[in-house]
C-alpha atoms as a PDB file:
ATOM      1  CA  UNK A   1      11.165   1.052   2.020  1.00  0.00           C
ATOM      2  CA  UNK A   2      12.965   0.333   5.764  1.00  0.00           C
ATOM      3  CA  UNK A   3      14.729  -2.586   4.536  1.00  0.00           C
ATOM      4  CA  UNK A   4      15.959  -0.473   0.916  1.00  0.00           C
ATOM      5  CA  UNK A   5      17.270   2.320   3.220  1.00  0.00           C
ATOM      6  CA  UNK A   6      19.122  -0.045   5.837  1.00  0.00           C
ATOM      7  CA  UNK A   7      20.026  -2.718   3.048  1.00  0.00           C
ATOM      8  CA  UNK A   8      20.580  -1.173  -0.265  1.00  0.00           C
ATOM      9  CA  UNK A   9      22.849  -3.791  -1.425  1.00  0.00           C
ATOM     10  CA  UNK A  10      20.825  -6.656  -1.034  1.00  0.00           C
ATOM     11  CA  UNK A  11      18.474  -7.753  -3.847  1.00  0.00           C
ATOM     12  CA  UNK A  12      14.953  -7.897  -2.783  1.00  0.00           C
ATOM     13  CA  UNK A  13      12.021 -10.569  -3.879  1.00  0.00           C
ATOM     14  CA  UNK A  14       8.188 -10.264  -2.755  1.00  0.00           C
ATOM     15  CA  UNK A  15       7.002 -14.525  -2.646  1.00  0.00           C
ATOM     16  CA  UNK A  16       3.925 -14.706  -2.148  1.00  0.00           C
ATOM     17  CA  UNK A  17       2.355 -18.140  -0.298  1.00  0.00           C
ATOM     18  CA  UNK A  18      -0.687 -20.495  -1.380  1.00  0.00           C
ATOM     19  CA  UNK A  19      -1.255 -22.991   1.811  1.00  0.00           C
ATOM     20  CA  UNK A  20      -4.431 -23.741  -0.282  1.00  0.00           C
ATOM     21  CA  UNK A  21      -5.172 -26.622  -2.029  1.00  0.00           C
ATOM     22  CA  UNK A  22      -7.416 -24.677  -4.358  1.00  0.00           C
ATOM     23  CA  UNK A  23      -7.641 -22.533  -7.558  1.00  0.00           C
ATOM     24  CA  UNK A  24      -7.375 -18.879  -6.593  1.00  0.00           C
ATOM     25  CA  UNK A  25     -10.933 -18.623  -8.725  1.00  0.00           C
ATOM     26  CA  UNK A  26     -12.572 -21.040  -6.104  1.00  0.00           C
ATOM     27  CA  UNK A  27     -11.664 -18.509  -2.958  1.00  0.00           C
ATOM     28  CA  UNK A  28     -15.322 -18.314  -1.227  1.00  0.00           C
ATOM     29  CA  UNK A  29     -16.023 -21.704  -1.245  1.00  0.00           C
ATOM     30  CA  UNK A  30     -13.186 -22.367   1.254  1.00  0.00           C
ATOM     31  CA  UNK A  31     -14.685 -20.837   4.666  1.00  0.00           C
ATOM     32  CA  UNK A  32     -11.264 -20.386   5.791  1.00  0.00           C
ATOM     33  CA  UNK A  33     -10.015 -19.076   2.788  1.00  0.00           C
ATOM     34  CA  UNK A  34     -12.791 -17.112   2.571  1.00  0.00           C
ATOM     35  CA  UNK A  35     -12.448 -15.631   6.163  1.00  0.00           C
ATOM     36  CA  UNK A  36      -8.916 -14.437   5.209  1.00  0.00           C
ATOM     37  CA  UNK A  37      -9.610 -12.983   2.061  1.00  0.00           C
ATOM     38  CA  UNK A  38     -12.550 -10.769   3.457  1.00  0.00           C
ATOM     39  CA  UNK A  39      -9.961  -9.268   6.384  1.00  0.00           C
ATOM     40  CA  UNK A  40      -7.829  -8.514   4.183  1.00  0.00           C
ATOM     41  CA  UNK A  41     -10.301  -6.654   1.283  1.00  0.00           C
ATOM     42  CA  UNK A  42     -11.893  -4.892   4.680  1.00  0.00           C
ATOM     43  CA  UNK A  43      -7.924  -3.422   5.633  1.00  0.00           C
ATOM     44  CA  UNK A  44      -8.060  -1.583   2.462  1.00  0.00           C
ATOM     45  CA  UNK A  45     -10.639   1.308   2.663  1.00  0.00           C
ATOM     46  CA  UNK A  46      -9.585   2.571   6.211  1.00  0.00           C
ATOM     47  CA  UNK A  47      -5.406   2.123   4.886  1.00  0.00           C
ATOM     48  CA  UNK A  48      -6.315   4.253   1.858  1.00  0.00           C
ATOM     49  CA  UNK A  49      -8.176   6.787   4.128  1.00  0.00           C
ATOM     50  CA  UNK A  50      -5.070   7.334   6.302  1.00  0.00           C
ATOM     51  CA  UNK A  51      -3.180   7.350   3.296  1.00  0.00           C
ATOM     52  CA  UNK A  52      -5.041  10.327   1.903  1.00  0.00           C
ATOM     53  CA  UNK A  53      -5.096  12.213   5.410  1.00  0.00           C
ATOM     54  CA  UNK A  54      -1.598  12.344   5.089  1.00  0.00           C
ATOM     55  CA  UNK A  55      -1.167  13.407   1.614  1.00  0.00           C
ATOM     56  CA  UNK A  56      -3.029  16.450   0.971  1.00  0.00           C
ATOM     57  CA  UNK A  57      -0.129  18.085   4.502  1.00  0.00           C
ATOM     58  CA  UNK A  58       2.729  17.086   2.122  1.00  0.00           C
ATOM     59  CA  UNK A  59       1.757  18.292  -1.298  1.00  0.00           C
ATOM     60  CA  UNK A  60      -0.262  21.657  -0.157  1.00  0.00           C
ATOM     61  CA  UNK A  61       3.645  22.064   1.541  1.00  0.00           C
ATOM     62  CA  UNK A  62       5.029  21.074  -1.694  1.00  0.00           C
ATOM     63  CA  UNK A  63       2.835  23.052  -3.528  1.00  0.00           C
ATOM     64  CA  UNK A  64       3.325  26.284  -1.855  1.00  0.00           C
ATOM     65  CA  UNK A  65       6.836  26.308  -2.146  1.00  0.00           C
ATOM     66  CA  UNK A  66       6.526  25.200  -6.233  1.00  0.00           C
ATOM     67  CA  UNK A  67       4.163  28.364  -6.455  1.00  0.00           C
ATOM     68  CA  UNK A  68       6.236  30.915  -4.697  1.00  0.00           C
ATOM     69  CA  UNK A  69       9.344  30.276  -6.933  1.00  0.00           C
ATOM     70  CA  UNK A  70       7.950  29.819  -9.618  1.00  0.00           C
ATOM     71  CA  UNK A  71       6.139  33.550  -9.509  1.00  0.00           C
ATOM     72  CA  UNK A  72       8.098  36.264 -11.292  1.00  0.00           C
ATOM     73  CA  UNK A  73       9.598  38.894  -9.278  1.00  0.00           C
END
């Protein structure tokens, strides 16, 4: 995390906000709160996609280097 590595002193709390007036249960019968929730869900596939382009560089890296010490001579 940027603000760990900058700020590693500082004790750090996620607060999350309801402007709502709502249970969470009751989501898509608010259109706006509806709206919101549905960009949000629709963020996640293409996020994870990136995420897992990037992965498979790092740990084929990782991987290569694991295998070639732990060969025997």
């Amino acid at each position: 995390m940027t603000l760990h590595r900058h700020w590693p002193e500082v004790e750090k709390m996620l607060v999350t906000v309801d402007s709502f007036a709502m249970p969470r249960a009751l989501w898509h019968t608010d259109a706006e709160f509806s709206r919101r929730m549905l960009r949000e869900w629709d963020k996640i596939e293409p996020y994870k996609a990136r995420v897992a382009r990037r992965r498979p560089r790092r740990w084929a890296a990782s991987a290569a280097v694991s295998a070639s010490v732990s060969q025997p001579p």
